[in-house]
PDB file of N, CA and C in Angstrom:
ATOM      1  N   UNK A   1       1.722 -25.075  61.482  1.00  0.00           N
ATOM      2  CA  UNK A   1       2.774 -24.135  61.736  1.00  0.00           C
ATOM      3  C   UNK A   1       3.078 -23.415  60.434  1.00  0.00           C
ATOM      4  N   UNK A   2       3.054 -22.253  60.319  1.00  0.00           N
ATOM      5  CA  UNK A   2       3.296 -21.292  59.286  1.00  0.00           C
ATOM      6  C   UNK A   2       5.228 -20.807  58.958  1.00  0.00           C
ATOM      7  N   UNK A   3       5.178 -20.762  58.095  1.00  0.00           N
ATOM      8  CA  UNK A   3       6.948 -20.217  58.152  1.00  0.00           C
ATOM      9  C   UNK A   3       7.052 -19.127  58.218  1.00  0.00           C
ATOM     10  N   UNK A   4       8.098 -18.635  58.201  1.00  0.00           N
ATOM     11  CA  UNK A   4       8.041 -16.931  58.445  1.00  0.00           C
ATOM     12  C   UNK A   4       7.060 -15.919  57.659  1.00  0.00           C
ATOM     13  N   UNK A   5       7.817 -16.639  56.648  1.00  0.00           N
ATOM     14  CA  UNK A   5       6.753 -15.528  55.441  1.00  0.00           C
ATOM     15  C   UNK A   5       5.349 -15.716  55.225  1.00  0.00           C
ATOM     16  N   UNK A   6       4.765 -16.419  56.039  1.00  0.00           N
ATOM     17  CA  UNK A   6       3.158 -16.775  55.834  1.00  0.00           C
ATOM     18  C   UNK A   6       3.213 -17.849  54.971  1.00  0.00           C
ATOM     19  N   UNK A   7       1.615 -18.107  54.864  1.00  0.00           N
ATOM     20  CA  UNK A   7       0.889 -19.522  54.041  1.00  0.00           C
ATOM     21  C   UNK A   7       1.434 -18.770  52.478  1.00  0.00           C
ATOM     22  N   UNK A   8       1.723 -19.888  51.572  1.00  0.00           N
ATOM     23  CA  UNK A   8       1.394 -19.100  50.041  1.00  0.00           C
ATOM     24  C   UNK A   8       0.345 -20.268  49.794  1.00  0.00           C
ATOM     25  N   UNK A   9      -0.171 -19.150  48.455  1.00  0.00           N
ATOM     26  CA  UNK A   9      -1.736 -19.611  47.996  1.00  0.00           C
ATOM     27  C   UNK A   9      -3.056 -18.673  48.485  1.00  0.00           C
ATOM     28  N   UNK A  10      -3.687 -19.108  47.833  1.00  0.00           N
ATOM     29  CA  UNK A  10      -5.032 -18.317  48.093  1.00  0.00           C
ATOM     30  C   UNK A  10      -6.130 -18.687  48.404  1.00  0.00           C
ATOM     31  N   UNK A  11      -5.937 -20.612  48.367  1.00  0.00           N
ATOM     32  CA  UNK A  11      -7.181 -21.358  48.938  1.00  0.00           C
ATOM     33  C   UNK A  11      -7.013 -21.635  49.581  1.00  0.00           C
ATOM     34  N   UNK A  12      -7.603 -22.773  49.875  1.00  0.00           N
ATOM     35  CA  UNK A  12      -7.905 -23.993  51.405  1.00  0.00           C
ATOM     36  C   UNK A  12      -6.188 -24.439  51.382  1.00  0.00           C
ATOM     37  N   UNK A  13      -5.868 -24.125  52.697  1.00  0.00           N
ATOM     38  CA  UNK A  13      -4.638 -24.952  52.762  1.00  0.00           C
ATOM     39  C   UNK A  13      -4.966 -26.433  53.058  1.00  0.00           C
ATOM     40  N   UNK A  14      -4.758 -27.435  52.628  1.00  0.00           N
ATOM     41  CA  UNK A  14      -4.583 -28.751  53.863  1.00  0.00           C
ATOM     42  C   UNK A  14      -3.838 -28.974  54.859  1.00  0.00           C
ATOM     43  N   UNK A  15      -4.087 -29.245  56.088  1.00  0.00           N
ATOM     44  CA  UNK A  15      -3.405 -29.564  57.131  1.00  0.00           C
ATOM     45  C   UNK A  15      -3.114 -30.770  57.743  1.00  0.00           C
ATOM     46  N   UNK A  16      -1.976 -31.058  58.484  1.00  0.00           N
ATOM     47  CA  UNK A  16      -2.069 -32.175  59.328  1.00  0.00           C
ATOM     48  C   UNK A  16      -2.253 -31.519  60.813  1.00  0.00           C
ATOM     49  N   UNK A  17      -3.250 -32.212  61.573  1.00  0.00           N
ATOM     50  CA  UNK A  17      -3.454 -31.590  62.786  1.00  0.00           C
ATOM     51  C   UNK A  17      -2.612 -32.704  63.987  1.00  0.00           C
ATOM     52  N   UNK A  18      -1.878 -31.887  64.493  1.00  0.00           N
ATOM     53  CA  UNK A  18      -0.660 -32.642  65.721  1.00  0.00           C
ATOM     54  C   UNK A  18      -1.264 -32.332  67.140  1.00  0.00           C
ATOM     55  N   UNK A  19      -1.116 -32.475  67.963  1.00  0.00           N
ATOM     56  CA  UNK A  19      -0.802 -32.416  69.289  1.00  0.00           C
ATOM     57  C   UNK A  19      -0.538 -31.093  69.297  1.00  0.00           C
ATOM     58  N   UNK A  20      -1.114 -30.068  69.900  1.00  0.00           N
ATOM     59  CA  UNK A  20      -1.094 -28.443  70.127  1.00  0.00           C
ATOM     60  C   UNK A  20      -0.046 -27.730  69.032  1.00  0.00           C
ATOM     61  N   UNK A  21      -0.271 -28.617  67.864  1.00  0.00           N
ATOM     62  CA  UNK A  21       0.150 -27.768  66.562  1.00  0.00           C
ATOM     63  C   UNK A  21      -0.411 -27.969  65.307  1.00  0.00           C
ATOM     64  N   UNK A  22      -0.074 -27.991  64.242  1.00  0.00           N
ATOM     65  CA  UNK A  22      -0.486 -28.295  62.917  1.00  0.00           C
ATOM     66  C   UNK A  22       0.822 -28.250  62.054  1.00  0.00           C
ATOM     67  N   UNK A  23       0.751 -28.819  61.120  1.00  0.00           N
ATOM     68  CA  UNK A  23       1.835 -28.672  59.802  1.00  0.00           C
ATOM     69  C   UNK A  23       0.948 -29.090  58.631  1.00  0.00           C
ATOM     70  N   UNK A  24       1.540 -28.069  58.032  1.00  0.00           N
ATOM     71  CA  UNK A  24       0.963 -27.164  56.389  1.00  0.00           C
ATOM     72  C   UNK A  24       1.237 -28.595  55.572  1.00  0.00           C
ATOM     73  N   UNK A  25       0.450 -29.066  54.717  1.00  0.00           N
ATOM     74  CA  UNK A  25       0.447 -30.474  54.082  1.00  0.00           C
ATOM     75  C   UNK A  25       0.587 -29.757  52.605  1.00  0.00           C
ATOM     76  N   UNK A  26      -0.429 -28.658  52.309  1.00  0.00           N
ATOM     77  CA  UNK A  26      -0.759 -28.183  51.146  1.00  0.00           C
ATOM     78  C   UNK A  26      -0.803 -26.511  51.456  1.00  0.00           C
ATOM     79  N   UNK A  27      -0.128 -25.734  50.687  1.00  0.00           N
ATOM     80  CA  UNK A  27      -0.429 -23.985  51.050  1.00  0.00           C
ATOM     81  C   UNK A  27      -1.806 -23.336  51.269  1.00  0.00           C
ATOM     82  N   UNK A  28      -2.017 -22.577  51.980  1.00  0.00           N
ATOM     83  CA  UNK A  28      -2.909 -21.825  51.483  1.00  0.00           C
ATOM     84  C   UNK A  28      -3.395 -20.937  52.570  1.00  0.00           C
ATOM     85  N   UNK A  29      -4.702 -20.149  52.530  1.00  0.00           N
ATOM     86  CA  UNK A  29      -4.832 -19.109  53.537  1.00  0.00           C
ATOM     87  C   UNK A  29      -5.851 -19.362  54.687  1.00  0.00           C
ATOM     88  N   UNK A  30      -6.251 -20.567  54.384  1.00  0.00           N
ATOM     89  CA  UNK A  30      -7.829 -21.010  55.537  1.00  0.00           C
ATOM     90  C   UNK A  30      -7.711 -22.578  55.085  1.00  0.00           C
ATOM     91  N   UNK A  31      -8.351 -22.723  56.387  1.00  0.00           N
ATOM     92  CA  UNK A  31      -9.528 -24.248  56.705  1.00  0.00           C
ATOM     93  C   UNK A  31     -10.811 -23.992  56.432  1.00  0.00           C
ATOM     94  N   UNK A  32     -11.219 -24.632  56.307  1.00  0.00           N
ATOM     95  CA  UNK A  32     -13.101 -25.068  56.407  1.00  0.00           C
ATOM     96  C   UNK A  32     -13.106 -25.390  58.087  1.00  0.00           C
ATOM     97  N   UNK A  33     -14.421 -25.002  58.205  1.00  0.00           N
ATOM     98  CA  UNK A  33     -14.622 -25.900  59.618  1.00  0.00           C
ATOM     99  C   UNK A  33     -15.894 -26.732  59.238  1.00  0.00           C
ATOM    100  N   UNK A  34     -15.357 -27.954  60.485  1.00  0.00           N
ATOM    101  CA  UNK A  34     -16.316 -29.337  59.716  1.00  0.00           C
ATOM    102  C   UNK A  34     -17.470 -29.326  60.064  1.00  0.00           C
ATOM    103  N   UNK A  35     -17.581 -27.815  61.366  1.00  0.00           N
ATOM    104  CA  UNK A  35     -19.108 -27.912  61.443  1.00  0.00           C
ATOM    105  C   UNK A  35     -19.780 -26.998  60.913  1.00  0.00           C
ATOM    106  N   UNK A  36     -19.888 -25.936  61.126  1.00  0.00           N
ATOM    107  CA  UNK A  36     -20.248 -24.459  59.929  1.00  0.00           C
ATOM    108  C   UNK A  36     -20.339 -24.318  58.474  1.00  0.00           C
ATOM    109  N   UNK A  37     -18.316 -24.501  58.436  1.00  0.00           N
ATOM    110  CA  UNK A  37     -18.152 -24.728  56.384  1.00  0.00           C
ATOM    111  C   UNK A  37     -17.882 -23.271  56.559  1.00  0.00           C
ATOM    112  N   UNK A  38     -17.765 -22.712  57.645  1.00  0.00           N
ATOM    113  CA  UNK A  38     -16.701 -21.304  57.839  1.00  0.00           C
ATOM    114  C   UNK A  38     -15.757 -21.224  57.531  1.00  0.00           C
ATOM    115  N   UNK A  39     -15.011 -20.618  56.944  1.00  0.00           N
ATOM    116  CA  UNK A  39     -13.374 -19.808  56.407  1.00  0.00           C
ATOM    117  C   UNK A  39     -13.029 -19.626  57.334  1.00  0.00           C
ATOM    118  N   UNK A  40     -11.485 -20.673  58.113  1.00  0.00           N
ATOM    119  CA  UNK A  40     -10.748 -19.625  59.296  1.00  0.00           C
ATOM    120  C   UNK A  40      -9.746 -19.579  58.760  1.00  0.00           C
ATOM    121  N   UNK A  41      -9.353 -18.280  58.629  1.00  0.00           N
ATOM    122  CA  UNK A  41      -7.718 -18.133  58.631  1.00  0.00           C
ATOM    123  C   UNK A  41      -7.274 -18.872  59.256  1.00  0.00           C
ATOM    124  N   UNK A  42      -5.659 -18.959  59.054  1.00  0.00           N
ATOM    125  CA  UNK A  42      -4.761 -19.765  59.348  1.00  0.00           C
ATOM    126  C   UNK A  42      -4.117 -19.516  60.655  1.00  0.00           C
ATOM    127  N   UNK A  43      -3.959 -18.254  60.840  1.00  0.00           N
ATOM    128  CA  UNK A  43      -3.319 -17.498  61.745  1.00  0.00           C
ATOM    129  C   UNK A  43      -4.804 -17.002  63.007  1.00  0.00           C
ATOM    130  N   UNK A  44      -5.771 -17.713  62.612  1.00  0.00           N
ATOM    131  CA  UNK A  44      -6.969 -17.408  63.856  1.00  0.00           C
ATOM    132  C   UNK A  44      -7.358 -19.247  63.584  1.00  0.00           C
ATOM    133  N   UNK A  45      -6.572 -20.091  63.732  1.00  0.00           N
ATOM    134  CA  UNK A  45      -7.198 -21.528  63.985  1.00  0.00           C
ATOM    135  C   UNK A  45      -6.479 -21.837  65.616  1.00  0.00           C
ATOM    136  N   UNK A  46      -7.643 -22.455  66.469  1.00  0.00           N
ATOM    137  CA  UNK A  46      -7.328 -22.359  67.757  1.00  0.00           C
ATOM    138  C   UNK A  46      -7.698 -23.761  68.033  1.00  0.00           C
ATOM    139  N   UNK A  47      -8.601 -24.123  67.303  1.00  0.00           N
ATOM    140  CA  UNK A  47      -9.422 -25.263  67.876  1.00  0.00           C
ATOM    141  C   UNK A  47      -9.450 -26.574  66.528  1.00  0.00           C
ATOM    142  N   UNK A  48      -9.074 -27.733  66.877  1.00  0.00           N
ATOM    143  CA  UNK A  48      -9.330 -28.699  65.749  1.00  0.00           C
ATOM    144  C   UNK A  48      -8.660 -30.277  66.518  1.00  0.00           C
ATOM    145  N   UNK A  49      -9.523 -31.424  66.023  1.00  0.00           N
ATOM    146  CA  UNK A  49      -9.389 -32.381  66.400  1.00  0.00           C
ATOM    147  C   UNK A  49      -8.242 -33.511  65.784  1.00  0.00           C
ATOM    148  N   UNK A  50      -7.253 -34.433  66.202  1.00  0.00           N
ATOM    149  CA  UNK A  50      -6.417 -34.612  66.030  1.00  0.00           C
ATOM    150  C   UNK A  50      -6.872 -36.191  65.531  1.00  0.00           C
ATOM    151  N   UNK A  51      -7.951 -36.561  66.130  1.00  0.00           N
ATOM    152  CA  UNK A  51      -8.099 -37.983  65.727  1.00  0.00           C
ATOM    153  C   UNK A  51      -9.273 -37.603  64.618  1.00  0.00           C
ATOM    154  N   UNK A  52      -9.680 -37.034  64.348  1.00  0.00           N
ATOM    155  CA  UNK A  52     -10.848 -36.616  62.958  1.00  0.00           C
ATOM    156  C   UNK A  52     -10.306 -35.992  62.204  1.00  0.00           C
ATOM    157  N   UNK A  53      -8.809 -35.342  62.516  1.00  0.00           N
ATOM    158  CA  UNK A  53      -8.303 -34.587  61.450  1.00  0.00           C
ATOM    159  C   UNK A  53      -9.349 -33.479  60.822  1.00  0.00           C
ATOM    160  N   UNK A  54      -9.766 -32.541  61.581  1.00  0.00           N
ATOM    161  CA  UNK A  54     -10.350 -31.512  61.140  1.00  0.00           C
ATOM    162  C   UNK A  54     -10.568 -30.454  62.221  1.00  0.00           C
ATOM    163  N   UNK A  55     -10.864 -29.429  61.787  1.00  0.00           N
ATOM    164  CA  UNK A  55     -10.890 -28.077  62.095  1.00  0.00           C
ATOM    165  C   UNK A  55     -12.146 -27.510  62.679  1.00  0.00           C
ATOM    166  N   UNK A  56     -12.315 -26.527  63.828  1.00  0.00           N
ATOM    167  CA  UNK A  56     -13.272 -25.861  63.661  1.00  0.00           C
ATOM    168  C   UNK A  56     -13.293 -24.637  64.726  1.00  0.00           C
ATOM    169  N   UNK A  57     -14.081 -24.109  64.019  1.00  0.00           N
ATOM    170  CA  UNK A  57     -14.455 -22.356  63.998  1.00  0.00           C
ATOM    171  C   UNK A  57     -14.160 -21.605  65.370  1.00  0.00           C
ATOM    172  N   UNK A  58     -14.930 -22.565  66.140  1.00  0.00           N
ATOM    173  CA  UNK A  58     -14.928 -21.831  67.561  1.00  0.00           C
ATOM    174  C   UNK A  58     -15.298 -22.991  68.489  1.00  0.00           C
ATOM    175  N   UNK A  59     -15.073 -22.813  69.884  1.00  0.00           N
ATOM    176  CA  UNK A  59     -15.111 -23.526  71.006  1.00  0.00           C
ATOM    177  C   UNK A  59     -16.470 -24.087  71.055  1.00  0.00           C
ATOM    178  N   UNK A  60     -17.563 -23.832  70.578  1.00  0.00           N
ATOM    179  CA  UNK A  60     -19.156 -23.917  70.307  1.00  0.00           C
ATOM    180  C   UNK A  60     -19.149 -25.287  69.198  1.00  0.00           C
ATOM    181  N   UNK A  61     -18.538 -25.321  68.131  1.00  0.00           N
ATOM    182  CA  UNK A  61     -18.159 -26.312  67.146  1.00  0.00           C
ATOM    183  C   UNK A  61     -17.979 -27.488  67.640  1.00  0.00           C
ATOM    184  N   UNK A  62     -16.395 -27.424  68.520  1.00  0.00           N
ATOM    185  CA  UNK A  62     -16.221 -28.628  68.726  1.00  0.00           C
ATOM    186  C   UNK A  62     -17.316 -29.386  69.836  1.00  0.00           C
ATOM    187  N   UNK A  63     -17.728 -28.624  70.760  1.00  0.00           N
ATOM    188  CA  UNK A  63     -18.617 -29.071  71.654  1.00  0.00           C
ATOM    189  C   UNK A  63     -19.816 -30.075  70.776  1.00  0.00           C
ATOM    190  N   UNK A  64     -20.477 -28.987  69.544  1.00  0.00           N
ATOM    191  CA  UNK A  64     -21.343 -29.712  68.594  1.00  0.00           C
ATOM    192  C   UNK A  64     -20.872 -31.079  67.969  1.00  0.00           C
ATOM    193  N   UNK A  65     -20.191 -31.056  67.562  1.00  0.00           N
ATOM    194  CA  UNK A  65     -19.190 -32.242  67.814  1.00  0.00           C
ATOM    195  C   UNK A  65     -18.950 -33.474  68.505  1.00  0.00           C
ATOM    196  N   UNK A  66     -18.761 -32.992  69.551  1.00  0.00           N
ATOM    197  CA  UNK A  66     -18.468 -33.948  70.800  1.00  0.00           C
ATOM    198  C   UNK A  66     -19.875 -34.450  71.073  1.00  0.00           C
ATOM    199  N   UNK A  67     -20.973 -33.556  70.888  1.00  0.00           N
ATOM    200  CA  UNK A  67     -21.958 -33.842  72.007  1.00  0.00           C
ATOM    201  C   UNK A  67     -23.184 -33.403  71.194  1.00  0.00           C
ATOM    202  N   UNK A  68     -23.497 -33.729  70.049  1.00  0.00           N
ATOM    203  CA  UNK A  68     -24.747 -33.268  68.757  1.00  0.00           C
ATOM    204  C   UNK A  68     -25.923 -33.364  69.795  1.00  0.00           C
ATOM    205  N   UNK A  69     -26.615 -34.137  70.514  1.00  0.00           N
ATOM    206  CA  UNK A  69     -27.614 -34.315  71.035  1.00  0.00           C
ATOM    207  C   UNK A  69     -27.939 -33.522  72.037  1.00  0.00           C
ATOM    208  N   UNK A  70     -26.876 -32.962  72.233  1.00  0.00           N
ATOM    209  CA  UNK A  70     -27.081 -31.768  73.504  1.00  0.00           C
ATOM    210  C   UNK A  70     -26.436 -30.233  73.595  1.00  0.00           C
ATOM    211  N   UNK A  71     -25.952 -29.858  72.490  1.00  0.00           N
ATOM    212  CA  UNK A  71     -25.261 -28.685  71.802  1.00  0.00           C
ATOM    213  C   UNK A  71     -26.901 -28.483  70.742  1.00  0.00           C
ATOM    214  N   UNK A  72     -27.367 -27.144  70.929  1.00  0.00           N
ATOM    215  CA  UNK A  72     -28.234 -26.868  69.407  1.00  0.00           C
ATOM    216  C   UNK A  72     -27.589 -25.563  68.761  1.00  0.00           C
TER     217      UNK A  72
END
């Protein structure tokens, strides 16, 4: 969850990932995603896992994820 005025910082924020939210641990303007190593903004993160505590890119990711042997 972002505060009004946006993330401050200019790197990797850290996050805690909640239940259909997030809270800002550390500032900043992006995640990594754990499968790519893509830059998402903060304000375009849609998708990320709550028991791995991490992030990722797009709906294609987490599937890779879930299911490596059958996602290429």
């Amino acid at each position: 969850m972002l505060n009004k005025f946006g993330p401050s910082g200019n790197g990797e924020a850290k996050l805690q990932y909640l239940d259909g939210d997030f809270r800002v641990v550390a500032p900043g303007t992006y995640v990594t995603c754990a499968i790519s190593g893509e830059r998402i903004p903060l304000d375009e993160l849609k998708y990320w896992s709550v028991d791995r505590q991490e992030a990722y890119a797009t709906h294609t990711a987490v599937l890779k994820r879930l299911y490596p042997e059958q996602v290429k």
